[in-house]
PDB file of N, CA and C in Angstrom:
ATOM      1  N   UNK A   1      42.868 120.889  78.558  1.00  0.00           N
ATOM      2  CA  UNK A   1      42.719 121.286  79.950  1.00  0.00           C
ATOM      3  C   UNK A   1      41.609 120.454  80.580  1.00  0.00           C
ATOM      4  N   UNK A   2      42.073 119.987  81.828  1.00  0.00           N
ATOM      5  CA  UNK A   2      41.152 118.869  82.690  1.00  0.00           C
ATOM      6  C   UNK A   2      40.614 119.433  83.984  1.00  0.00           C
ATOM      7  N   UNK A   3      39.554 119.392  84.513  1.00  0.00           N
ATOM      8  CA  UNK A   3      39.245 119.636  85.706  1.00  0.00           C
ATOM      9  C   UNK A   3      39.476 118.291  86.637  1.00  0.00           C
ATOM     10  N   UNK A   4      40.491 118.577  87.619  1.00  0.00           N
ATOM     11  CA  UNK A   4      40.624 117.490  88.299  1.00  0.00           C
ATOM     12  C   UNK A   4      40.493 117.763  89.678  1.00  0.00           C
ATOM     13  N   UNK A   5      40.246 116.621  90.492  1.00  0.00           N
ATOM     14  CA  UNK A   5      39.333 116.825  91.862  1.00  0.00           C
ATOM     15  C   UNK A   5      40.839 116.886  93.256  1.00  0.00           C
ATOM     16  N   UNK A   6      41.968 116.523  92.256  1.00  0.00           N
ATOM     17  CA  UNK A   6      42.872 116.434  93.412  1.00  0.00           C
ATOM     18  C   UNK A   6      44.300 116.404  92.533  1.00  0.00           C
ATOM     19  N   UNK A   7      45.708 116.942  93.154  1.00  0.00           N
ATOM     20  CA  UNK A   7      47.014 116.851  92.413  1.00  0.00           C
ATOM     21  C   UNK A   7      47.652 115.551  93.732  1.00  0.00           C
ATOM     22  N   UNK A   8      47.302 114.645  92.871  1.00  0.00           N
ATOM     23  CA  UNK A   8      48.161 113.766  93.537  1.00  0.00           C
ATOM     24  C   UNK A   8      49.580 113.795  94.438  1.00  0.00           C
ATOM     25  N   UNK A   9      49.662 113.515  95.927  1.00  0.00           N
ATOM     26  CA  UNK A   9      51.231 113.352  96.314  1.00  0.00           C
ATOM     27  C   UNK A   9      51.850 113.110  95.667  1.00  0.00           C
ATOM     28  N   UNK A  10      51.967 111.891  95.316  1.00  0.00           N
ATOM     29  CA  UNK A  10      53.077 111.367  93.948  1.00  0.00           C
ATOM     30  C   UNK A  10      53.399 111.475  92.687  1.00  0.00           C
ATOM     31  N   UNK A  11      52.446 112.890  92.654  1.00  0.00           N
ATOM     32  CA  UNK A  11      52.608 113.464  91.335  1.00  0.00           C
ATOM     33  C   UNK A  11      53.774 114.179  90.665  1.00  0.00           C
ATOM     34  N   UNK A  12      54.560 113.492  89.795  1.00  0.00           N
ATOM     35  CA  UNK A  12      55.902 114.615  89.493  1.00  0.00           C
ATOM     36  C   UNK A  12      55.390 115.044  88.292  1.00  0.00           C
ATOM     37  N   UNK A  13      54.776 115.252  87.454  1.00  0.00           N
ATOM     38  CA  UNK A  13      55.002 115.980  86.404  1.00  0.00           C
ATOM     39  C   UNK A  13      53.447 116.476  86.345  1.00  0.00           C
ATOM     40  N   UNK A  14      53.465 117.338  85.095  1.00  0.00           N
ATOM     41  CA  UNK A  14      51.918 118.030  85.246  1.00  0.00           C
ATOM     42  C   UNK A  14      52.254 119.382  85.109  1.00  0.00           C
ATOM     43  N   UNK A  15      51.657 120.533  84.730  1.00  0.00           N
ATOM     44  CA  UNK A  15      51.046 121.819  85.024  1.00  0.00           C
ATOM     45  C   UNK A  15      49.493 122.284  85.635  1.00  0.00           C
ATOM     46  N   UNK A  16      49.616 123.008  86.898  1.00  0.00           N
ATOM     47  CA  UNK A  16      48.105 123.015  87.587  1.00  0.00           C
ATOM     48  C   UNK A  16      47.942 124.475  87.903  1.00  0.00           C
ATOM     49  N   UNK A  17      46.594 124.932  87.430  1.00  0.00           N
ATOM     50  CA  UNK A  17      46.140 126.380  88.358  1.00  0.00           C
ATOM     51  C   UNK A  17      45.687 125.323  89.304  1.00  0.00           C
ATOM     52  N   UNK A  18      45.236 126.172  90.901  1.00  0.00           N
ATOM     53  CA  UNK A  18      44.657 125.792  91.554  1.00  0.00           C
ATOM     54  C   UNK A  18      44.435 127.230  92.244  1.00  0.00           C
ATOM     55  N   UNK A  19      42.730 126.970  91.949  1.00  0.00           N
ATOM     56  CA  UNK A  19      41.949 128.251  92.481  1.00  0.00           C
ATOM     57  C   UNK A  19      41.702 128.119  93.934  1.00  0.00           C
ATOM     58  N   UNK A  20      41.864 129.150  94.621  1.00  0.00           N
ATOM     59  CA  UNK A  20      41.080 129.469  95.883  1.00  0.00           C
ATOM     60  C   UNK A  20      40.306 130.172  96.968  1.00  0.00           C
ATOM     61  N   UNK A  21      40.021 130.129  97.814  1.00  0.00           N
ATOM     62  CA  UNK A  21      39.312 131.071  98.311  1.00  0.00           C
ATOM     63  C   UNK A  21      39.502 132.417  97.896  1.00  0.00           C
ATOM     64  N   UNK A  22      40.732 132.809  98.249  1.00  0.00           N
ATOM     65  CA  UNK A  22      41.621 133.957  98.073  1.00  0.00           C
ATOM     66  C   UNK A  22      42.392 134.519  96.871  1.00  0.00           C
ATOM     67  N   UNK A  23      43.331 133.106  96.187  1.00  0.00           N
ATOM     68  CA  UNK A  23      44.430 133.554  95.435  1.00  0.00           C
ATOM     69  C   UNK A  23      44.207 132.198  94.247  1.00  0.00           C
ATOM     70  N   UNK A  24      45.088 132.298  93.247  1.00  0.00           N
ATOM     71  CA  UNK A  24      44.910 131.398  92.341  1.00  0.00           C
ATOM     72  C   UNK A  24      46.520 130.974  92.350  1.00  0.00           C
ATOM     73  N   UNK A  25      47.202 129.602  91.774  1.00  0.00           N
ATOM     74  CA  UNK A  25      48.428 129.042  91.881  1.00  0.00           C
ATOM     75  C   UNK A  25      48.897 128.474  90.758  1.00  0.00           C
ATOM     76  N   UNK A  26      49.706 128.558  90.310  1.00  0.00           N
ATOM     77  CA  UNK A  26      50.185 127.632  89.190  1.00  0.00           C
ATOM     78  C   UNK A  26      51.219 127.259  89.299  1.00  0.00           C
ATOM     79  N   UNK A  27      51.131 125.865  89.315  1.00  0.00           N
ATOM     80  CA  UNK A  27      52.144 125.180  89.974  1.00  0.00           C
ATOM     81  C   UNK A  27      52.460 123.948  88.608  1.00  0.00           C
ATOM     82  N   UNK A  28      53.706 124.076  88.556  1.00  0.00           N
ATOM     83  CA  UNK A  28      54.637 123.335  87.576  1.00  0.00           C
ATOM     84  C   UNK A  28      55.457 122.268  88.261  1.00  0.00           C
ATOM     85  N   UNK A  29      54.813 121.230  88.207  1.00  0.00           N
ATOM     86  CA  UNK A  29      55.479 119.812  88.715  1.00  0.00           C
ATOM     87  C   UNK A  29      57.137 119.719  88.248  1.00  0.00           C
ATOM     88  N   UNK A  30      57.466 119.627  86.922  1.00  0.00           N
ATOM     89  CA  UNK A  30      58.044 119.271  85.883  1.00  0.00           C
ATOM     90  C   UNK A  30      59.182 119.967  85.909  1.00  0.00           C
ATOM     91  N   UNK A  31      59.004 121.216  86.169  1.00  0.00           N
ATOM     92  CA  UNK A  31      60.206 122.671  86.646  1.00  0.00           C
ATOM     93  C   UNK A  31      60.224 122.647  88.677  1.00  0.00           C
ATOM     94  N   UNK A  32      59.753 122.567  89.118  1.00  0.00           N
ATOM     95  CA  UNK A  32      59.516 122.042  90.437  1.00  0.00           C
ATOM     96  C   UNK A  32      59.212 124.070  90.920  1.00  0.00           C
ATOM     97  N   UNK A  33      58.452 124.629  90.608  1.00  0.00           N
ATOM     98  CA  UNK A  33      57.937 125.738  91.085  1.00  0.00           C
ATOM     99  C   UNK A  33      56.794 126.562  91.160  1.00  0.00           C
ATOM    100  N   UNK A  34      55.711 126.972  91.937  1.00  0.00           N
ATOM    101  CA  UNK A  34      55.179 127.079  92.408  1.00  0.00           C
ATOM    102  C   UNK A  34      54.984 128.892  92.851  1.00  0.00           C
ATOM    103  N   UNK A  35      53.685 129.332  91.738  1.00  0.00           N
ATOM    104  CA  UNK A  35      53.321 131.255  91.794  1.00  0.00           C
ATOM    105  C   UNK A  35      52.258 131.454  92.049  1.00  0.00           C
ATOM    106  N   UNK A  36      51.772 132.122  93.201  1.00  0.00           N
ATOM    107  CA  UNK A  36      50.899 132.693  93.906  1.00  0.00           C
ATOM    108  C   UNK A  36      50.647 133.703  93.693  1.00  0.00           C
ATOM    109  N   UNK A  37      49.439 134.056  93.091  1.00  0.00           N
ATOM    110  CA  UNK A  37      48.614 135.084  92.568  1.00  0.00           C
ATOM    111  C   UNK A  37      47.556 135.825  93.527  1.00  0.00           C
ATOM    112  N   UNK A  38      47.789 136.512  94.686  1.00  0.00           N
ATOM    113  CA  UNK A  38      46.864 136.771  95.347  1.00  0.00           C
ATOM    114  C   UNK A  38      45.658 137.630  94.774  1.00  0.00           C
ATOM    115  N   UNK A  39      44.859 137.655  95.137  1.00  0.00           N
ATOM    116  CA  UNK A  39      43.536 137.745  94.982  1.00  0.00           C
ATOM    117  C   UNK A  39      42.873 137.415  93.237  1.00  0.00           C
ATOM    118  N   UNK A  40      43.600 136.735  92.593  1.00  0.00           N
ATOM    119  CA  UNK A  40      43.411 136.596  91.799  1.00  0.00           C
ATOM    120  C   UNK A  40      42.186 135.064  91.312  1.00  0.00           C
ATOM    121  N   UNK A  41      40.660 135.393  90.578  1.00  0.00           N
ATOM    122  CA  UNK A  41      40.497 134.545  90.619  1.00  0.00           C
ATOM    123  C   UNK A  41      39.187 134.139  92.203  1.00  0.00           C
ATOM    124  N   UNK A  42      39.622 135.056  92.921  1.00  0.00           N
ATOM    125  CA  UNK A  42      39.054 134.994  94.119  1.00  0.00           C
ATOM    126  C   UNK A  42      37.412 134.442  94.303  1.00  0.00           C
ATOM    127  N   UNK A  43      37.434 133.484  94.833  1.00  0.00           N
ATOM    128  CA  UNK A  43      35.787 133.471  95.277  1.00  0.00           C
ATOM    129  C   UNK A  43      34.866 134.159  95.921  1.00  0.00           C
ATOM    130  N   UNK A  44      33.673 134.160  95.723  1.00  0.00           N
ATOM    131  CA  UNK A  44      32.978 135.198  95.775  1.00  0.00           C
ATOM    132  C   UNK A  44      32.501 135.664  97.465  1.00  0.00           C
ATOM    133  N   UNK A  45      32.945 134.641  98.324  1.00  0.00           N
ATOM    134  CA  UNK A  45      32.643 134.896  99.581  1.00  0.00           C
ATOM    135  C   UNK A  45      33.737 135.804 100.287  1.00  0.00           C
ATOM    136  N   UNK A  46      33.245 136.809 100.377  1.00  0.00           N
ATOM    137  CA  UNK A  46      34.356 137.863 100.892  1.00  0.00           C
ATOM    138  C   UNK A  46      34.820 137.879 102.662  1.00  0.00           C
ATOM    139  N   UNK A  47      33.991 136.697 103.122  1.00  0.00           N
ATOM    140  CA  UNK A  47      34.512 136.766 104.182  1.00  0.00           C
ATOM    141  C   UNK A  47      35.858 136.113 104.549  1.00  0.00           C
ATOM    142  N   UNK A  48      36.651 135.816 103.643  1.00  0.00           N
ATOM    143  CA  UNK A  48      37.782 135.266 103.277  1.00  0.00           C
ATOM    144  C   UNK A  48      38.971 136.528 103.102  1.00  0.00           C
ATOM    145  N   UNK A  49      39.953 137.086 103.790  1.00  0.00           N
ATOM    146  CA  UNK A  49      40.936 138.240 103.266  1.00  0.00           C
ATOM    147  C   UNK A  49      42.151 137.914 102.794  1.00  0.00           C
ATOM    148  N   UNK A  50      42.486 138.428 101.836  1.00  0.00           N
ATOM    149  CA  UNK A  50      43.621 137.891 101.101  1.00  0.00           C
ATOM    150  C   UNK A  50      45.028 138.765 101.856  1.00  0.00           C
ATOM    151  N   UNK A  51      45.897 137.691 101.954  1.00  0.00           N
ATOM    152  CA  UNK A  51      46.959 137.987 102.842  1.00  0.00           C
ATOM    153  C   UNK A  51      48.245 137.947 101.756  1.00  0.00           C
ATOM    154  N   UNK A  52      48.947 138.847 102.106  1.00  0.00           N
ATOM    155  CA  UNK A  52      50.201 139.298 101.192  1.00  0.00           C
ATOM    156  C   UNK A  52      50.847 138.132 101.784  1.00  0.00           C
ATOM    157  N   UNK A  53      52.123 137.403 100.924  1.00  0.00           N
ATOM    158  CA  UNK A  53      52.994 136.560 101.389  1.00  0.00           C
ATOM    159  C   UNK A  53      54.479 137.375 100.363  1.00  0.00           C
ATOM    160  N   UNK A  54      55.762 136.968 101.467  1.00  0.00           N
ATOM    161  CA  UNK A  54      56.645 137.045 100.629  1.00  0.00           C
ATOM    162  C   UNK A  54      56.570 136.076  99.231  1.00  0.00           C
ATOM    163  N   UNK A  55      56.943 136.927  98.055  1.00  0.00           N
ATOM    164  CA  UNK A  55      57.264 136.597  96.837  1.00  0.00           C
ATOM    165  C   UNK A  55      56.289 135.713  96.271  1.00  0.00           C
ATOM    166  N   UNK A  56      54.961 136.257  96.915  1.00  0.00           N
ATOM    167  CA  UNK A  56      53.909 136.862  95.904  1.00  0.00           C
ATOM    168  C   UNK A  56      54.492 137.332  94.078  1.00  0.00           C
ATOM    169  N   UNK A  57      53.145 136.299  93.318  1.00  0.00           N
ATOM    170  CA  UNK A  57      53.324 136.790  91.723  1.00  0.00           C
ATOM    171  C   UNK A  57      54.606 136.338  91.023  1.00  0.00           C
ATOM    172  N   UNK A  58      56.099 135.955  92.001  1.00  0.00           N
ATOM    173  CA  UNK A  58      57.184 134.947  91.880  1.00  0.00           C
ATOM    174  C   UNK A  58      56.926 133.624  92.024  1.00  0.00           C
ATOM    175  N   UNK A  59      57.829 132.651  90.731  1.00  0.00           N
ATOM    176  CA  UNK A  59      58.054 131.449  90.669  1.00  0.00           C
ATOM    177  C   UNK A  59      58.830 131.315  92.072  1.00  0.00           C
ATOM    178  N   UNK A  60      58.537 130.293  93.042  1.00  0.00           N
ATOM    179  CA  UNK A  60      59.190 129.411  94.701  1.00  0.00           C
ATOM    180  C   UNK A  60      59.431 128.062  94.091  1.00  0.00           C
ATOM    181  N   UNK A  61      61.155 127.603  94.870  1.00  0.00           N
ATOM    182  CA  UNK A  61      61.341 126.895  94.508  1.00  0.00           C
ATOM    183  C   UNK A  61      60.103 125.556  95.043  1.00  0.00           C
ATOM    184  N   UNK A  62      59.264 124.675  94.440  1.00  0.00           N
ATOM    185  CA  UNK A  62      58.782 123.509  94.823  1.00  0.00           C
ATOM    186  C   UNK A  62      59.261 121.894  94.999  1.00  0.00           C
ATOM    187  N   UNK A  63      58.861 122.083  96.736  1.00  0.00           N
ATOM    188  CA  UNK A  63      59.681 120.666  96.632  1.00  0.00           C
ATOM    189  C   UNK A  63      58.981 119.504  96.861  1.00  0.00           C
ATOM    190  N   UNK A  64      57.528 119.908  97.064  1.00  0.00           N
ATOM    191  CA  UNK A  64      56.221 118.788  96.845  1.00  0.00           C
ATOM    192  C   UNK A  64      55.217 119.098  97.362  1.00  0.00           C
ATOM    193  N   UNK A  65      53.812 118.916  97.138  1.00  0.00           N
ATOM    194  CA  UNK A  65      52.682 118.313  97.109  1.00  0.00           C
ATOM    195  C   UNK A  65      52.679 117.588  98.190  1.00  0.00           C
ATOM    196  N   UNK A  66      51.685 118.324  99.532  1.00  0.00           N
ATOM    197  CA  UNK A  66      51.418 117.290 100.988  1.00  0.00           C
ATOM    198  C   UNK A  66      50.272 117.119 100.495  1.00  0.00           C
ATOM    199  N   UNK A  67      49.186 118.023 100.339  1.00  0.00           N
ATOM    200  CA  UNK A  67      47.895 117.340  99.961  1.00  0.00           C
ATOM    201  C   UNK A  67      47.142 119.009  99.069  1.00  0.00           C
ATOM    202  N   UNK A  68      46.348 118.645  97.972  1.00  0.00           N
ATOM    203  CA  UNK A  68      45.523 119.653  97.417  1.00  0.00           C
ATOM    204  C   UNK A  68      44.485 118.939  96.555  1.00  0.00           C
ATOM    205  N   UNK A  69      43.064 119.479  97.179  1.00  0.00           N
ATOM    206  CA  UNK A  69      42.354 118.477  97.214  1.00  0.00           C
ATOM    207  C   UNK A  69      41.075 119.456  97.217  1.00  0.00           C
ATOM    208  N   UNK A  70      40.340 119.554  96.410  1.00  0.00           N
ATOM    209  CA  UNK A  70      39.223 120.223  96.311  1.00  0.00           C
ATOM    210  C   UNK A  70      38.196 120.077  97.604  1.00  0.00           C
ATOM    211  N   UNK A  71      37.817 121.482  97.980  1.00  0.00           N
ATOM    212  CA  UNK A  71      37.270 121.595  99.844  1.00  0.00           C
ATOM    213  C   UNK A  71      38.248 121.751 100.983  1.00  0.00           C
ATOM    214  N   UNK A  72      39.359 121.263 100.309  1.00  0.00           N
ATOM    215  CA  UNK A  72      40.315 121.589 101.832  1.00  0.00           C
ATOM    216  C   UNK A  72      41.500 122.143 100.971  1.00  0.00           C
ATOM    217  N   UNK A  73      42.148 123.106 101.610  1.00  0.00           N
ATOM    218  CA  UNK A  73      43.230 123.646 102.132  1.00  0.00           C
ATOM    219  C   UNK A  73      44.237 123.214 101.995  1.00  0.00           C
ATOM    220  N   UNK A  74      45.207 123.681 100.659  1.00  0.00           N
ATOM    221  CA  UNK A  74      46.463 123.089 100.106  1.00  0.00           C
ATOM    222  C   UNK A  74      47.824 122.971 101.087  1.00  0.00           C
ATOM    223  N   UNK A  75      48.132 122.000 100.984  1.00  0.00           N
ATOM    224  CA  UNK A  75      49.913 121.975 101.584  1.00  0.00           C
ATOM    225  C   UNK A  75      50.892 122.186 100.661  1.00  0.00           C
ATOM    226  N   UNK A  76      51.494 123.361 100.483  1.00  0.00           N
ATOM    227  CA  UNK A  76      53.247 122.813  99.744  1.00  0.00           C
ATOM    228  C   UNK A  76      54.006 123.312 100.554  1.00  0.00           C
ATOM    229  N   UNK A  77      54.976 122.188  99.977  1.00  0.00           N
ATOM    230  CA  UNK A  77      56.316 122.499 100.888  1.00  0.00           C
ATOM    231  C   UNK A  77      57.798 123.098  99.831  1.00  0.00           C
ATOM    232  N   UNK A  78      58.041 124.261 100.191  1.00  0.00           N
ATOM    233  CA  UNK A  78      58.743 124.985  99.034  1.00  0.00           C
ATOM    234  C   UNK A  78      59.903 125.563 100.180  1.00  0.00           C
ATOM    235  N   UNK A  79      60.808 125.706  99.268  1.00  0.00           N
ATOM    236  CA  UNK A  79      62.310 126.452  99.722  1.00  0.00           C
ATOM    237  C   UNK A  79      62.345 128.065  99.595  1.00  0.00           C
ATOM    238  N   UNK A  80      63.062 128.747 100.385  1.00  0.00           N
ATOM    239  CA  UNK A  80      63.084 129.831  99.629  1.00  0.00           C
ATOM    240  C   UNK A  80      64.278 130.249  98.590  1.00  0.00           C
ATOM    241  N   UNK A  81      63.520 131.099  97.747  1.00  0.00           N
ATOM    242  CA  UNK A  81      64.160 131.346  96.366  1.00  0.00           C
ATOM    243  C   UNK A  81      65.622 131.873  96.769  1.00  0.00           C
ATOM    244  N   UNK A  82      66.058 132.481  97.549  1.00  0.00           N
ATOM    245  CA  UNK A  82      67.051 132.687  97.528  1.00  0.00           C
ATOM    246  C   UNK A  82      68.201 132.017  98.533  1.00  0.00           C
ATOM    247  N   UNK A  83      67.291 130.986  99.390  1.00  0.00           N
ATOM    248  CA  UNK A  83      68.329 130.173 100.267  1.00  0.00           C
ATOM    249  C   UNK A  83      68.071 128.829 100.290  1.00  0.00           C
ATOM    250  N   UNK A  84      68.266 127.907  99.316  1.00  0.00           N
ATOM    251  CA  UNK A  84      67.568 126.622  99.556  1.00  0.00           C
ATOM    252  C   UNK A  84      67.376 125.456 100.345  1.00  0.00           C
ATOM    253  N   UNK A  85      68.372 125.944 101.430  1.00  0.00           N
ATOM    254  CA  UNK A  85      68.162 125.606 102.816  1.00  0.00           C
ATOM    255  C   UNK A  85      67.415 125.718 103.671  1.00  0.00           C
ATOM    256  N   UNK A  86      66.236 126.865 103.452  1.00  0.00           N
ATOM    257  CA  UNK A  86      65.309 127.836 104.286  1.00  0.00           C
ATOM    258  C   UNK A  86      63.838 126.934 104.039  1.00  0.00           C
ATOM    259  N   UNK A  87      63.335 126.024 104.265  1.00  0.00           N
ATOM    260  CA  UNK A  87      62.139 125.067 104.381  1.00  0.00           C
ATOM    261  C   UNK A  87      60.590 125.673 104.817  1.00  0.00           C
ATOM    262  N   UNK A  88      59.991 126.197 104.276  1.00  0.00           N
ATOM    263  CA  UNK A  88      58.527 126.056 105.169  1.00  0.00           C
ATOM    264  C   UNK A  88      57.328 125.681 104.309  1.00  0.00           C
ATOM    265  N   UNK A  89      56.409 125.355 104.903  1.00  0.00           N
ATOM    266  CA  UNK A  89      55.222 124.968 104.245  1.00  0.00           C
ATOM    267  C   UNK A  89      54.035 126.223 104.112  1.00  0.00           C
ATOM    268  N   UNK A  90      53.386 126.086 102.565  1.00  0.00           N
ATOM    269  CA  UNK A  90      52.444 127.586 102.042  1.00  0.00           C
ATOM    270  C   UNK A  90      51.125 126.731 102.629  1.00  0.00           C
ATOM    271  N   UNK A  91      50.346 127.124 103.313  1.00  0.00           N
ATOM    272  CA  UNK A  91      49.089 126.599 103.269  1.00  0.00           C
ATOM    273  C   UNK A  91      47.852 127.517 102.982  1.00  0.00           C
ATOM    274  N   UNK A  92      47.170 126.886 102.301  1.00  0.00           N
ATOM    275  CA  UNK A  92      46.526 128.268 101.969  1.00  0.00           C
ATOM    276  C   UNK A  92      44.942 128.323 102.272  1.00  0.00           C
ATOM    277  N   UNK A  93      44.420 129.032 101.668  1.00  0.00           N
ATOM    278  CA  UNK A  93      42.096 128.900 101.878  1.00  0.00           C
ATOM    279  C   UNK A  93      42.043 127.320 101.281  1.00  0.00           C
ATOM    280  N   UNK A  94      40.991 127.391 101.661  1.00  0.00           N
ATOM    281  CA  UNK A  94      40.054 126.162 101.368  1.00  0.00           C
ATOM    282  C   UNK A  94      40.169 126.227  99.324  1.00  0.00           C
ATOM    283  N   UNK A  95      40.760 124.897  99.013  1.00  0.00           N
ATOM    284  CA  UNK A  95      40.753 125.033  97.270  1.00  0.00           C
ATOM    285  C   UNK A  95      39.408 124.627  96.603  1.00  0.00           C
ATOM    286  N   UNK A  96      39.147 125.555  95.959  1.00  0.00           N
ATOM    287  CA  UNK A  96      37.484 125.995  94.481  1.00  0.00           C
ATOM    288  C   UNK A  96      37.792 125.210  93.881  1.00  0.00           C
ATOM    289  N   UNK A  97      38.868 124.800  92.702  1.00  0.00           N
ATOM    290  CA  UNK A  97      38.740 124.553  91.396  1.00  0.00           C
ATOM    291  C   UNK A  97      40.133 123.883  91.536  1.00  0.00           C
ATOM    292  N   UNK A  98      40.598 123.095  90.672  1.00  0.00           N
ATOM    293  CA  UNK A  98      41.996 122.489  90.589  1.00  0.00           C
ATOM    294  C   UNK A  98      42.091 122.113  88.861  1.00  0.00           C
ATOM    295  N   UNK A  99      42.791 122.398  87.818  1.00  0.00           N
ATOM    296  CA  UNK A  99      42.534 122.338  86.374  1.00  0.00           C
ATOM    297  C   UNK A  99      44.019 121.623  85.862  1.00  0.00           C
ATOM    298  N   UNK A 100      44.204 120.627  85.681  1.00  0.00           N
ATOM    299  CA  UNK A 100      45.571 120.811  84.550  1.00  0.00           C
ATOM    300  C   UNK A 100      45.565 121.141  83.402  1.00  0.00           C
ATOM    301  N   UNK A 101      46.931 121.849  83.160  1.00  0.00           N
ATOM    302  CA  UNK A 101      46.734 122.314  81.898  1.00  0.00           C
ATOM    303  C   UNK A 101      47.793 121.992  80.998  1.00  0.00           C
ATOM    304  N   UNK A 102      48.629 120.994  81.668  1.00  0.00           N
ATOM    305  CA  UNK A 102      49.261 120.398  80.719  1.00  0.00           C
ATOM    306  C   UNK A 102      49.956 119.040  81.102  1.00  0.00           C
TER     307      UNK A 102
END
C-alpha cells in the first residue's frame, strides 16, 4: 500500500481508497467501479456535513477519473447502476489522503 498525491486521468488500472472531508471511496480502476462510504473515515473538521447520495455503500458503474488530487475536490464520472445511459458526475469535499492498494 502507497500513499499517493494524485489518481492519475489516464489511469486504467489500480485499486484506491480516497479519503475525504466527509466520506471515504474505493475505487477499482480495473473492474471500472466506484463505493462511497459516507461518513466514513471523516476528517476531523466538522464544519463539513455529510450528505446522503443515491447508492451510497454500493459498487457505481465507473467510467473515469476527471481529476482527484490531494486539497481539491474529486471528479468522477459514473453511470447509473441500473441505467447505463443515465451520466452524471460525483463531486465530492476537498480529498485528505489518496492510498493504493493494489
Amino acid at each position: 500500500m502507497a500513499h499517493v498525491t494524485q489518481i492519475p486521468e489516464t489511469a486504467d488500472t489500480g485499486v484506491f481508497t480516497v479519503v475525504t472531508h466527509t466520506s471515504t471511496y474505493l475505487i477499482d480502476l480495473g473492474e471500472k467501479t466506484l463505493l462511497r462510504a459516507p461518513g466514513v473515515g471523516r476528517h476531523e473538521d466538522v464544519s463539513w456535513e455529510v450528505s446522503d447520495l443515491l447508492r451510497d455503500s454500493e459498487d457505481i458503474p465507473l467510467i473515469g477519473v476527471r481529476s482527484c488530487r490531494v486539497g481539491e475536490p474529486a471528479q468522477f464520472w459514473v453511470s447509473a447502476a441500473d441505467d447505463p445511459d443515465v451520466r452524471t458526475w460525483r463531486i465530492t469535499t476537498p480529498v485528505v489522503q489518496i492510498e493504493r492498494i493494489d
